[in-house]
Protein backbone atom coordinates (compact mmCIF):
# COMPACT_ATOMS: atom_id res chain seq x y z
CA UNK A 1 0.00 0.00 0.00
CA UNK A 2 1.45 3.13 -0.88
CA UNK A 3 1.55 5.78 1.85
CA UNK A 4 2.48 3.68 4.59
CA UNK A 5 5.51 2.44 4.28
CA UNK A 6 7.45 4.97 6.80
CA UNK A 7 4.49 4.13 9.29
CA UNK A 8 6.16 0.81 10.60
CA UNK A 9 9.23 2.12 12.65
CA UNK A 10 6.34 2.34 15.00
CA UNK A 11 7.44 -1.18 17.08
CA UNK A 12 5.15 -1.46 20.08
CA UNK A 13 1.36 -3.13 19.02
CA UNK A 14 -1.83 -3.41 20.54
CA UNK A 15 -1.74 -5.96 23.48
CA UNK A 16 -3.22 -6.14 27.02
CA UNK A 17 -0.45 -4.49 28.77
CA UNK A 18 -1.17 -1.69 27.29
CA UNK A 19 -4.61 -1.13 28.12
CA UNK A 20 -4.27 -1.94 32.33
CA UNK A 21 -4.44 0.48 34.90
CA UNK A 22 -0.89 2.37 35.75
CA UNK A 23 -1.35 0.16 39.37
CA UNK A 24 -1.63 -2.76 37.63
CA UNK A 25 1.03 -1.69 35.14
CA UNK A 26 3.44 -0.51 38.03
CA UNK A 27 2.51 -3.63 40.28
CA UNK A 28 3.60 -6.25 37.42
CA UNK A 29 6.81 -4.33 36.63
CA UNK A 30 8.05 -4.08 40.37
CA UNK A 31 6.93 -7.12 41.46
CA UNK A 32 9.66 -8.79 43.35
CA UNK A 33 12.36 -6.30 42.13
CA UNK A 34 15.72 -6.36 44.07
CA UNK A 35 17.35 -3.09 43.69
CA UNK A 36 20.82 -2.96 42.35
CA UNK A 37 23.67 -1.65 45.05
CA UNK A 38 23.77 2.03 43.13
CA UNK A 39 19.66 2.24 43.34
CA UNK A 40 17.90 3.80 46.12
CA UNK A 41 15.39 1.95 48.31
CA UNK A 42 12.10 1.92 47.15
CA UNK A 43 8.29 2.20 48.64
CA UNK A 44 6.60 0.88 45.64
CA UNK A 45 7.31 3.09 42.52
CA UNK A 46 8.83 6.19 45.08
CA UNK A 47 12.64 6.58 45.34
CA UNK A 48 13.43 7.48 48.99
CA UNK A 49 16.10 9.78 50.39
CA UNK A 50 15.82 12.72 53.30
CA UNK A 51 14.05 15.03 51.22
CA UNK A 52 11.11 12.26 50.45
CA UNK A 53 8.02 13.80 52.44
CA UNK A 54 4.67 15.52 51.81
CA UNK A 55 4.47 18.15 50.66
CA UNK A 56 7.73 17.89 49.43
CA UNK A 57 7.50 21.91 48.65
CA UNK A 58 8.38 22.36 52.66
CA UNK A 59 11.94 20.75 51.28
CA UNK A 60 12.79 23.60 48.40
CA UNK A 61 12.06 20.38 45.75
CA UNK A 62 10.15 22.57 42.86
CA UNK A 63 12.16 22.83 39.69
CA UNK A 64 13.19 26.44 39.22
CA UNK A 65 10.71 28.99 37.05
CA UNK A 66 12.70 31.03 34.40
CA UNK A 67 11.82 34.36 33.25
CA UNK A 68 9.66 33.75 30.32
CA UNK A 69 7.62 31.96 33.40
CA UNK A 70 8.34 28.63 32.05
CA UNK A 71 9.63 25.80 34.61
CA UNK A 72 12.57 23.94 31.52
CA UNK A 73 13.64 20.24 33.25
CA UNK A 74 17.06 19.21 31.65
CA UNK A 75 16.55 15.52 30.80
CA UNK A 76 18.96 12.69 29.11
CA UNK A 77 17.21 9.44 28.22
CA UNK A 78 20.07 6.37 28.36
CA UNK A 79 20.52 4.85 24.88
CA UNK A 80 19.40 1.15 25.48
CA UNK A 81 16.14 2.25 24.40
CA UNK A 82 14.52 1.25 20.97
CA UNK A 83 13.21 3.62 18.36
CA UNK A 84 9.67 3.07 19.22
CA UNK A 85 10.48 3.17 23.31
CA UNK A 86 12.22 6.39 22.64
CA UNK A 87 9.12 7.80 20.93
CA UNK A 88 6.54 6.66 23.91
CA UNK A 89 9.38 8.24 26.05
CA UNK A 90 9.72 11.42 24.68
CA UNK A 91 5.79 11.75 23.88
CA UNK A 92 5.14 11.48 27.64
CA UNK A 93 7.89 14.32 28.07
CA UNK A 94 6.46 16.23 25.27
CA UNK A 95 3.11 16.00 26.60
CA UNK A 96 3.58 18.16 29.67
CA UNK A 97 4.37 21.61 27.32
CA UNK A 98 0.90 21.34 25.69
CA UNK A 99 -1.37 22.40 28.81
CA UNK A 100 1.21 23.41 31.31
CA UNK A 101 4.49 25.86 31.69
CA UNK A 102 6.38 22.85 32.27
CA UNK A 103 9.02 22.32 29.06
CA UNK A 104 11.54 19.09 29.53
CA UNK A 105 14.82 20.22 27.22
CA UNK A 106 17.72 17.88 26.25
CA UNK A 107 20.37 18.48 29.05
CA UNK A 108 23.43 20.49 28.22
CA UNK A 109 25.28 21.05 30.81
CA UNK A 110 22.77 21.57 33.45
CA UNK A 111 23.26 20.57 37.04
CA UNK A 112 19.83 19.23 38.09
CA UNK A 113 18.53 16.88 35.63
CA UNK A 114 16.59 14.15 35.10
CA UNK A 115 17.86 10.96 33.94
CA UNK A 116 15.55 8.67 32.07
CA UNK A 117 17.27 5.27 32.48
CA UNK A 118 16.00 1.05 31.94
CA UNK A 119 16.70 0.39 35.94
CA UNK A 120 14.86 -2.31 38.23
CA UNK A 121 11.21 -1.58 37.37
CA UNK A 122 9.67 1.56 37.62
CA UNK A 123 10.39 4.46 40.14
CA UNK A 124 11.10 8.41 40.28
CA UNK A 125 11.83 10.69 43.41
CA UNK A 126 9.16 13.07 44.57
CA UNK A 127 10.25 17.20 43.11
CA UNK A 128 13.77 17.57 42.34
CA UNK A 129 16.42 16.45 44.53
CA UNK A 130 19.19 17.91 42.72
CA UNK A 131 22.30 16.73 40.57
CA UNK A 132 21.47 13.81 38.30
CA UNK A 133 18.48 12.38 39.13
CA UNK A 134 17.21 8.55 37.84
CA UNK A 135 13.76 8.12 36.28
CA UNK A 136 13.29 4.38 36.17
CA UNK A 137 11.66 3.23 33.10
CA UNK A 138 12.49 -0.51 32.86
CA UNK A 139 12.26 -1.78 29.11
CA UNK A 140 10.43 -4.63 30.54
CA UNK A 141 7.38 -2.86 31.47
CA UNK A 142 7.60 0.69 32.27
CA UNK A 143 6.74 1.95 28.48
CA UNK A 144 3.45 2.88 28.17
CA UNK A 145 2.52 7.05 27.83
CA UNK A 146 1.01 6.81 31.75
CA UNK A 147 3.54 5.43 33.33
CA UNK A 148 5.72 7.68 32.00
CA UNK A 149 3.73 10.53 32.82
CA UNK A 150 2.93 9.20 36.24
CA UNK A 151 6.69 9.20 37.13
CA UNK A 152 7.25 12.42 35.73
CA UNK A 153 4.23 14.00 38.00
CA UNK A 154 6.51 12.03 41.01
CA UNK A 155 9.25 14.32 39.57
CA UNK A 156 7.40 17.26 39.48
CA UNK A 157 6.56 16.40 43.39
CA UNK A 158 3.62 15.33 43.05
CA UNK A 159 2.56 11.61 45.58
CA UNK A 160 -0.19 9.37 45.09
CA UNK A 161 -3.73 10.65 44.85
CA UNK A 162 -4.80 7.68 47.24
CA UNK A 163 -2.75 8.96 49.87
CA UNK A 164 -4.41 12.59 50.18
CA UNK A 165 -5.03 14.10 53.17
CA UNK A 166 -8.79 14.18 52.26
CA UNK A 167 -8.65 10.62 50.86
CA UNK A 168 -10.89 9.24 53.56
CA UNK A 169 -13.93 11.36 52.26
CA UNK A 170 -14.26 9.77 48.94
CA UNK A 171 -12.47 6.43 49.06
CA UNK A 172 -13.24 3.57 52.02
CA UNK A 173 -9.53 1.29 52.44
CA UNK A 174 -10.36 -2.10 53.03
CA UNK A 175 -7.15 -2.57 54.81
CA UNK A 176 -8.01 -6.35 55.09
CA UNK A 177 -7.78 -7.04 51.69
CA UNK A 178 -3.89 -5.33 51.68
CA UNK A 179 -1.33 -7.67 51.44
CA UNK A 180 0.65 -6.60 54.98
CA UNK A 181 3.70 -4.99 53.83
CA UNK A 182 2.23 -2.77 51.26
CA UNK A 183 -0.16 -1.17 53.49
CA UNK A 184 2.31 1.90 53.35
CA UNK A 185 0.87 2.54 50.15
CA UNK A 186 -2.60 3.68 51.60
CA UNK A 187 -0.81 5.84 54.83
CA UNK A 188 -2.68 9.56 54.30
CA UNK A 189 0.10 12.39 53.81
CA UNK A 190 -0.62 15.94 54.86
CA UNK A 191 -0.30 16.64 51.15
CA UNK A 192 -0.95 20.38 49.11
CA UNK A 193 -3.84 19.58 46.76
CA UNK A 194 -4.00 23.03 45.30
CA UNK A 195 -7.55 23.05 45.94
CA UNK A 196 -8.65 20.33 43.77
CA UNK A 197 -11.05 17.86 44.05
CA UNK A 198 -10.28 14.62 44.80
CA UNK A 199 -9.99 12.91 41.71
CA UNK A 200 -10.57 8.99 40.63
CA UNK A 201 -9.52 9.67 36.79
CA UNK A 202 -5.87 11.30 38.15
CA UNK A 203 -3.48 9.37 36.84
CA UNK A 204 -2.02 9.17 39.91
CA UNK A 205 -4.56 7.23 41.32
CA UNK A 206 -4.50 3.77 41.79
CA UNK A 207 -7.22 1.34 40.58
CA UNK A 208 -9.67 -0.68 43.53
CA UNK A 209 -7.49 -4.17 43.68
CA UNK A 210 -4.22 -2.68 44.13
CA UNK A 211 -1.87 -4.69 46.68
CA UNK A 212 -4.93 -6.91 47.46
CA UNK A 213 -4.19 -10.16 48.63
CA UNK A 214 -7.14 -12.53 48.06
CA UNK A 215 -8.51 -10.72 44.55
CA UNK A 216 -11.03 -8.22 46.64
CA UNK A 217 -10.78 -4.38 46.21
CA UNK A 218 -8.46 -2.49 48.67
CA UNK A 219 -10.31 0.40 47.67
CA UNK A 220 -14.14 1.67 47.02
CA UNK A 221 -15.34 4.79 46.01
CA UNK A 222 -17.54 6.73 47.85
CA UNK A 223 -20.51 7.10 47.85
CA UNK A 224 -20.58 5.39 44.25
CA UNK A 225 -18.73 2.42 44.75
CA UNK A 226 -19.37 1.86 40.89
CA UNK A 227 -16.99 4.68 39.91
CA UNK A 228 -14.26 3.77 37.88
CA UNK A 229 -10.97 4.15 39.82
CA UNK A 230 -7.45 4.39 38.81
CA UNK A 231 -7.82 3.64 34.80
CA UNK A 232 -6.64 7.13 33.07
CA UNK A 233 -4.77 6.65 29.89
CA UNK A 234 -3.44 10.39 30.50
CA UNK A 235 -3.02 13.01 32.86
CA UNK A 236 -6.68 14.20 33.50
CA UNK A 237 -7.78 17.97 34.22
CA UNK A 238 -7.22 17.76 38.01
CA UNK A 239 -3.25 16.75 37.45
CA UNK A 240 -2.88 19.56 34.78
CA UNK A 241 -4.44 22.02 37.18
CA UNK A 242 -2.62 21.05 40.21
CA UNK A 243 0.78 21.28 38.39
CA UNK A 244 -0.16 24.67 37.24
CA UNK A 245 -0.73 26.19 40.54
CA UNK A 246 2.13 24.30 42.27
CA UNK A 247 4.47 25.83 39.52
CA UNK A 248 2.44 28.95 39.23
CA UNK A 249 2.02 28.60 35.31
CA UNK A 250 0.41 31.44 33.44
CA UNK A 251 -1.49 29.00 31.16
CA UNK A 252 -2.28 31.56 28.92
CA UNK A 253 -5.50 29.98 26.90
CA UNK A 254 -7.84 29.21 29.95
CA UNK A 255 -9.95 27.30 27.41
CA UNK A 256 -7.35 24.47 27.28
CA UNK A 257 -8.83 23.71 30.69
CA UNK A 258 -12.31 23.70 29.57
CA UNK A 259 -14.44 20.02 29.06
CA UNK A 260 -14.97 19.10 25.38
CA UNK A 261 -18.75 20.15 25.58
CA UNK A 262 -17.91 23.72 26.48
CA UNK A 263 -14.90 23.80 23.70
CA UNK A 264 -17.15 22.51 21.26
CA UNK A 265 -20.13 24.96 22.55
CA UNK A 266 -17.83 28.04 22.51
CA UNK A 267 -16.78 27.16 19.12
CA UNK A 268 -20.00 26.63 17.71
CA UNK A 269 -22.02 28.95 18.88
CA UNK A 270 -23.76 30.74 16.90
CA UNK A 271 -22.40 28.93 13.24
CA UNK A 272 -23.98 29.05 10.16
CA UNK A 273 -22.17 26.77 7.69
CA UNK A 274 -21.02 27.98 4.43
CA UNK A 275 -23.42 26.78 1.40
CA UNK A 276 -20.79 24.27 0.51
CA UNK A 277 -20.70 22.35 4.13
CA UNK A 278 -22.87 19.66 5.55
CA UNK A 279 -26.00 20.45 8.01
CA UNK A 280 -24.71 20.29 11.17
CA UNK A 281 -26.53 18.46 14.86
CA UNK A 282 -23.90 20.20 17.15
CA UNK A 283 -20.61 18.70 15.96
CA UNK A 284 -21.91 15.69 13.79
CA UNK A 285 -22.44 15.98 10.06
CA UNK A 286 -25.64 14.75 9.03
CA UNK A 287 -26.04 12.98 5.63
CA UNK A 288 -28.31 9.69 4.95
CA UNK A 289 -25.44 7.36 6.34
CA UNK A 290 -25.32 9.11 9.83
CA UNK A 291 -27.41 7.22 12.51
CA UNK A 292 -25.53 4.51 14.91
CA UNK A 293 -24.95 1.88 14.70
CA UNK A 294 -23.14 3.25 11.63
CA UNK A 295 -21.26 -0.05 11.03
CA UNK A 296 -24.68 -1.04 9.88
CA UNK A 297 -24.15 1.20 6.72
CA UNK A 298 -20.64 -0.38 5.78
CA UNK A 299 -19.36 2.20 7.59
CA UNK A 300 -15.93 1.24 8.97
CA UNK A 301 -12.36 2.24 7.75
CA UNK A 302 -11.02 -1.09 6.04
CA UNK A 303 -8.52 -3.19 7.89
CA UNK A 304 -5.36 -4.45 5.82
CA UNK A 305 -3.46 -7.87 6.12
CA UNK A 306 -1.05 -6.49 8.87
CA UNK A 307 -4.03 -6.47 11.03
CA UNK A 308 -4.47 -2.44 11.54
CA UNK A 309 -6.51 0.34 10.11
CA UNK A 310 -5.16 3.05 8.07
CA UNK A 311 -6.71 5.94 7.65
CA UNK A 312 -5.26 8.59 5.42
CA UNK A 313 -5.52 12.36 5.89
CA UNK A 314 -4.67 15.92 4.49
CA UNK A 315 -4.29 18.56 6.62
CA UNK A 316 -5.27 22.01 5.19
CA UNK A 317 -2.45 24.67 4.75
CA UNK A 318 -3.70 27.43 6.78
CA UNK A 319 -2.84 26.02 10.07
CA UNK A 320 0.06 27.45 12.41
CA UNK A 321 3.18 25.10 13.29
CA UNK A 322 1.70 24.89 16.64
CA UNK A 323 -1.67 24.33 15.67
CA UNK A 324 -0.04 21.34 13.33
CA UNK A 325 1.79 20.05 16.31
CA UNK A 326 -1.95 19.74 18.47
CA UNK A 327 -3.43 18.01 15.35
CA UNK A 328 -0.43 16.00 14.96
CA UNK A 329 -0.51 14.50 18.62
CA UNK A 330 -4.05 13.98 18.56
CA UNK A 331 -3.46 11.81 14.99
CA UNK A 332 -0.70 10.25 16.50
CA UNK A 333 -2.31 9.13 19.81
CA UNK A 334 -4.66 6.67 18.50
CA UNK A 335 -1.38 4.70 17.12
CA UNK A 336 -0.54 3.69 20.81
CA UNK A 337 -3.56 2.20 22.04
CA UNK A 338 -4.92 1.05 19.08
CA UNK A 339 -4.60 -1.00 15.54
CA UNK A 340 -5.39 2.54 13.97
CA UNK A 341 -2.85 4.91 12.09
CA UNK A 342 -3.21 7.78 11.05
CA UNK A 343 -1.27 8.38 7.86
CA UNK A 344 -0.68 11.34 5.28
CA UNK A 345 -2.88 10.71 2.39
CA UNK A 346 -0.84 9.63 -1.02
CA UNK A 347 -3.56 8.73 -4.12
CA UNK A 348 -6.02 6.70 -1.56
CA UNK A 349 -9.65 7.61 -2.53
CA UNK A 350 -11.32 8.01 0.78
CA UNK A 351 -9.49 9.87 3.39
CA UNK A 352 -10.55 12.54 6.06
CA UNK A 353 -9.93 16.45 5.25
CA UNK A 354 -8.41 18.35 8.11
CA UNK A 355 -9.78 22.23 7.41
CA UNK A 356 -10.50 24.97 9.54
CA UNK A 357 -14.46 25.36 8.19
CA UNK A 358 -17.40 27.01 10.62
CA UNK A 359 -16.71 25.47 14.13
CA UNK A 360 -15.46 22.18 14.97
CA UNK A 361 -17.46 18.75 13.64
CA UNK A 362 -16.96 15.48 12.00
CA UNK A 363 -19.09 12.92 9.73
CA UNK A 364 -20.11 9.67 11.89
CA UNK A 365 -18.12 7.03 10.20
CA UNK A 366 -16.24 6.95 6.55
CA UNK A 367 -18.25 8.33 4.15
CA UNK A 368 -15.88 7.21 1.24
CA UNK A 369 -14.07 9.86 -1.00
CA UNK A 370 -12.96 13.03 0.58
CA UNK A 371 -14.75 13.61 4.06
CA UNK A 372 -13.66 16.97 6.19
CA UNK A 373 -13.09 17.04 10.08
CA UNK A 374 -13.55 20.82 10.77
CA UNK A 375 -10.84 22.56 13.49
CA UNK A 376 -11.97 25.83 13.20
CA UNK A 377 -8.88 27.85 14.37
CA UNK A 378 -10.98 29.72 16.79
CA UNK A 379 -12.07 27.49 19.48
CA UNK A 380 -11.54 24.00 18.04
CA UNK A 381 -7.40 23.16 18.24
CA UNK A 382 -7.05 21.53 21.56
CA UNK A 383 -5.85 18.07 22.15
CA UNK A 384 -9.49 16.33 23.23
CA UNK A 385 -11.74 18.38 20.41
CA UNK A 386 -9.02 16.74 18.14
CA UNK A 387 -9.84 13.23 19.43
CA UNK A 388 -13.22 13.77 19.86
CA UNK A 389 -13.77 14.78 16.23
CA UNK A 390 -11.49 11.99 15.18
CA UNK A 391 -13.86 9.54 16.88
CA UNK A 392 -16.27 10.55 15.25
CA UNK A 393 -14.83 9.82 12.03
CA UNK A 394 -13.82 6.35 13.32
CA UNK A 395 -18.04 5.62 13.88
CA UNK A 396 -18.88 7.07 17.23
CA UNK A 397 -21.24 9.20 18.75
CA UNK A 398 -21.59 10.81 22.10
CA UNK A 399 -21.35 9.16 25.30
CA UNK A 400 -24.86 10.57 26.86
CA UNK A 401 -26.67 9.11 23.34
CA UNK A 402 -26.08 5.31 24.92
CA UNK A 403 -28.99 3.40 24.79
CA UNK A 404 -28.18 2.80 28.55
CA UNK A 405 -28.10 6.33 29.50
CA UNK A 406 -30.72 6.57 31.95
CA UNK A 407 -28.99 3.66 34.24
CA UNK A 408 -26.25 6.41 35.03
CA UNK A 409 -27.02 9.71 34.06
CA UNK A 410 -30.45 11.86 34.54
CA UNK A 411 -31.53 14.29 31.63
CA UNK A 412 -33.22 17.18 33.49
CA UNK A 413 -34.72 18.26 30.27
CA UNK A 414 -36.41 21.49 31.73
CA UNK A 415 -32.90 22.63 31.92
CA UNK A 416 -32.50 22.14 28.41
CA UNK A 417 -32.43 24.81 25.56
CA UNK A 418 -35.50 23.66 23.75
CA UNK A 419 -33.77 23.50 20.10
CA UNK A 420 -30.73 21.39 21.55
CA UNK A 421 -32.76 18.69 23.25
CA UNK A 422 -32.13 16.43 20.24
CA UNK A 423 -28.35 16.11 21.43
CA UNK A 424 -29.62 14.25 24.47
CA UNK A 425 -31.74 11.62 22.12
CA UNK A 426 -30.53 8.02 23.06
CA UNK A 427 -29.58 6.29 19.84
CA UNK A 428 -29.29 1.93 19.17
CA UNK A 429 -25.70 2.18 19.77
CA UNK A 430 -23.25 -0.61 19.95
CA UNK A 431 -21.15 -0.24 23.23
CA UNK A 432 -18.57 -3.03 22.62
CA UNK A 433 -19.57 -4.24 25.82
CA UNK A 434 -18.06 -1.75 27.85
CA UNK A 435 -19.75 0.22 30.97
CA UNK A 436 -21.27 3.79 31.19
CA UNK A 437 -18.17 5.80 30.99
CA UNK A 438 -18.42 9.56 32.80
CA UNK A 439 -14.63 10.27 31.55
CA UNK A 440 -14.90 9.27 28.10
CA UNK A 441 -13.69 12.32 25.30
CA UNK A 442 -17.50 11.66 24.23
CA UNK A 443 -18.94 12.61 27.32
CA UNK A 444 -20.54 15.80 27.24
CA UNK A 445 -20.39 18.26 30.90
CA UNK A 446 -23.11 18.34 33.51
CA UNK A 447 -24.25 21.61 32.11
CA UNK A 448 -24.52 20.85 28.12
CA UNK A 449 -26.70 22.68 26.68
CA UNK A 450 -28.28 24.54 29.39
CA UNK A 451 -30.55 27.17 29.37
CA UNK A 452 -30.58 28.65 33.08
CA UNK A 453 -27.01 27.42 34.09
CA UNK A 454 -28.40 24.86 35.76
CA UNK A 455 -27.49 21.17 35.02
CA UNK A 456 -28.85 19.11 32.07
CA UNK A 457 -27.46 16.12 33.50
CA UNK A 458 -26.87 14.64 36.84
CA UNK A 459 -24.77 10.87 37.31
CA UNK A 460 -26.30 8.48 39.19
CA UNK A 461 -26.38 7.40 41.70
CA UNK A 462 -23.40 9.49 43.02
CA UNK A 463 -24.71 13.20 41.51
CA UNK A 464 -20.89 14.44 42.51
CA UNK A 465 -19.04 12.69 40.22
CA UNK A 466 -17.03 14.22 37.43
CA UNK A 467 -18.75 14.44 34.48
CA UNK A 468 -17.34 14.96 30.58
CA UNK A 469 -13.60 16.37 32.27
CA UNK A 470 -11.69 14.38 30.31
CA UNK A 471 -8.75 15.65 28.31
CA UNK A 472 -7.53 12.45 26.75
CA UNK A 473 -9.62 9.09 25.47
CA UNK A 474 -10.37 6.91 28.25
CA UNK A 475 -9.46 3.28 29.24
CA UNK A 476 -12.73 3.00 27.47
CA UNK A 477 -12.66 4.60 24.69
CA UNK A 478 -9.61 3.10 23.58
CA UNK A 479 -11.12 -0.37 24.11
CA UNK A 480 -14.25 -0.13 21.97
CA UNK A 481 -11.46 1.45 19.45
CA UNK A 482 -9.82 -1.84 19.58
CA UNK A 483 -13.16 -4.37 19.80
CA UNK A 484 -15.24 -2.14 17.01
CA UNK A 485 -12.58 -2.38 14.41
CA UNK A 486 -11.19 -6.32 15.70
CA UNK A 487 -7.65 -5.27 17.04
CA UNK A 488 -5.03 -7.91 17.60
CA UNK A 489 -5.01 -6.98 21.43
């Protein structure tokens, strides 16, 4: 197939590691690890030495600020790393500069720096510590985008979100499920939450079974015990906003902290489409194809004999460098979760057009020939608009559409603005067997659509839970990625 060729340096594929929880991930990957003589000791994934306490800000740990108000972390990464490591790696690192003042730079000649190194498991010391300072990212199972931003966070000086000072208000320990000498892992630190929320989607949170003993959870939310705990794929709002008041970031564009429902609102407000573009519901194109299941209509991207999707694209000439780079990483993400690729378009007939039209949206499915996914440069180039649309394109719809909706979430349709009720209409749709998800990128916020600023929709049976905050696909999404379109997992 022409087109693709350059697409295969990409080494790591689809498989089950890749889809656990970062406690699961981190559990396998220590488990049983005997530090060499020139490591430090370890609790769990935490590198120990004087400074190691909460907050660790009491100790001088932050990295320095600059005076363009950026925090830049000198990093080497060792060279027994593959190609493909090296990109995980680095996209991790990379990851940080889109939503926060934080910028990890090749080291010079620095003094403090981080040293990314294939050690005995995983592990990082909490805030900087100063000199040379090891990252452990084992080769043999420390690879995958969260765990390397979870260590990183540790860097930062950030701990555990299961050991917050508030912890006991929203998750119950079942300390007799804890295997006995990793009950240090639940002690509560007097820790600086910069006024967040306690979170369940952090990806510093740890999922219900970790350290259990006998298979039952060691943790349960409260007072939904049917939240999902512990399974982010990516740092979620809560982590980006604590690390910009820690570091006291001027994030200039506030809306990078906004849910995908008020992006997409914002940006499509008000839009009348140009003659030559599609009716619009909200973000979705509308043409005779569109209504879910779509795969009903033949309307999945075709898988080739290597077992993955590709799915060619243009991307329209008018866009900034940096606005490339946000599309970019948002094309690119789906290649390390999933059997999709993204891949610049050659002579292939059907292929999605990247443009800046009237607001953001996105056909449901492949349509066949050329199809456009609309960024609007005003209000639609942030990382999870970018995936959103692109789900779209791949065949699905919103989250609060689920034929199961009303099991988890209640439409207070008085609260609704009476020409946008038809966003909240449940649809036949094939949920590739996977629960209600609250973080998914589909999931619109508790106040979509409203009329009075009052809610449109409530979770139950725990009405506090976060709702449509996520800034990255979830454990979720990425699965019914993988089951819709048959991924070799």
């Amino acid at each position: 197939m022409k087109g693709i060729s350059h697409l295969f340096f990409l080494e790591q594929v689809v498989e089950d590691k890749s889809q656990l929880s970062v406690s699961e991930l981190l559990h396998r990957a220590n488990k049983g690890i005997v530090p060499g003589p020139d490591e430090p000791k370890l609790m769990d994934d935490i590198a120990i030495n004087e400074k190691n306490a909460d907050p660790c800000t009491s100790f001088g740990c932050l990295w320095p600020k600059h005076s363009d108000g950026k925090v830049y972390i000198p990093y080497v990464i060792a060279n027994s790393y593959s190609p493909s490591e090296v990109d995980i790696i680095q996209r991790g690192l990379d990851s940080f500069s889109y939503s926060t003042c934080i910028s990890f730079i090749p080291r010079s000649n620095e003094i403090d720096f981080v040293s990314i190194e294939s050690r005995s498991g995983c592990y990082s010391y909490v805030g900087r510590v100063g000199n040379g300072q090891t990252v452990s990212l084992e080769r043999g199972g420390c690879v995958y985008h969260n765990i390397v931003q979870h260590e990183l966070i540790h860097a930062l000086g950030f701990n555990h979100e299961q050991t917050r000072n508030d912890r006991d208000n929203h998750i119950q320990v079942v300390w007799e499920n804890i295997i006995e000498d990793m009950k240090y892992n639940f002690d509560i630190i007097d820790t600086l939450n910069q006024g967040t929320p306690y979170d369940y989607s952090s990806v510093m949170q740890y999922e219900r079974y970790a350290f259990s003993k006998n298979g039952l959870p060691t943790m349960i939310p409260i007072p939904d015990n049917n939240v999902e705990l512990g399974t982010s794929t990516e740092m979620s709002q809560n982590d980006i906003i604590r690390i910009n008041r820690l570091y006291q970031c001027f994030v200039e564009d506030k809306s990078a902290q906004l849910s995908v429902s008020e992006l997409l609102h914002r940006a499509n407000r008000g839009i009348v489409p140009e003659a030559d573009e599609p009716k619009l519901m909200d973000d979705i194109a509308v043409n005779e194809k569109n209504a879910d299941p779509c795969t009903s209509y033949g309307c999945l991207w075709p898988k080739y004999s290597d077992g993955k999707i590709y799915v060619p694209y243009v991307i329209a000439n008018h866009y900034s460098s940096r606005e490339l780079e946000i599309i970019k990483r948002g094309l690119d993400s789906f290649s390390y979760t999933t059997c999709i690729r993204f891949f610049p378009r050659s002579n292939e007939r059907d292929y999605i057009s990247i443009e800046s039209r009237s607001g953001c949206y996105s056909y449901v499915g492949r349509q066949g020939y050329a199809q456009t996914v609309s960024l609007a440069r005003n209000g639609c180039l942030y990382h999870n608009t970018v995936q959103h649309e692109l789900l779209h394109a791949l065949g699905f719809n919103h989250e609060q559409t689920r034929n199961d909706r009303d099991n988890h979430i209640q439409v207070v349709w008085e609260n609704i603005t009476e020409d946008m009720k038809y966003n909240f209409n449940k649809i036949n749709t094939l949920n590739q067997g996977t629960p209600y998800d609250y973080s998914s990128v589909m999931q619109y916020g508790r106040y979509a659509f409203s009329k009075n600023g009052l809610p449109t929709m409530i979770p139950i049976p725990n009405n506090n839970a976060a709702l449509g905050t996520s800034t990255e696909m979830s454990q979720n999404d990425i699965i019914r990625i993988n089951r819709l379109y048959q991924c070799c997992e």
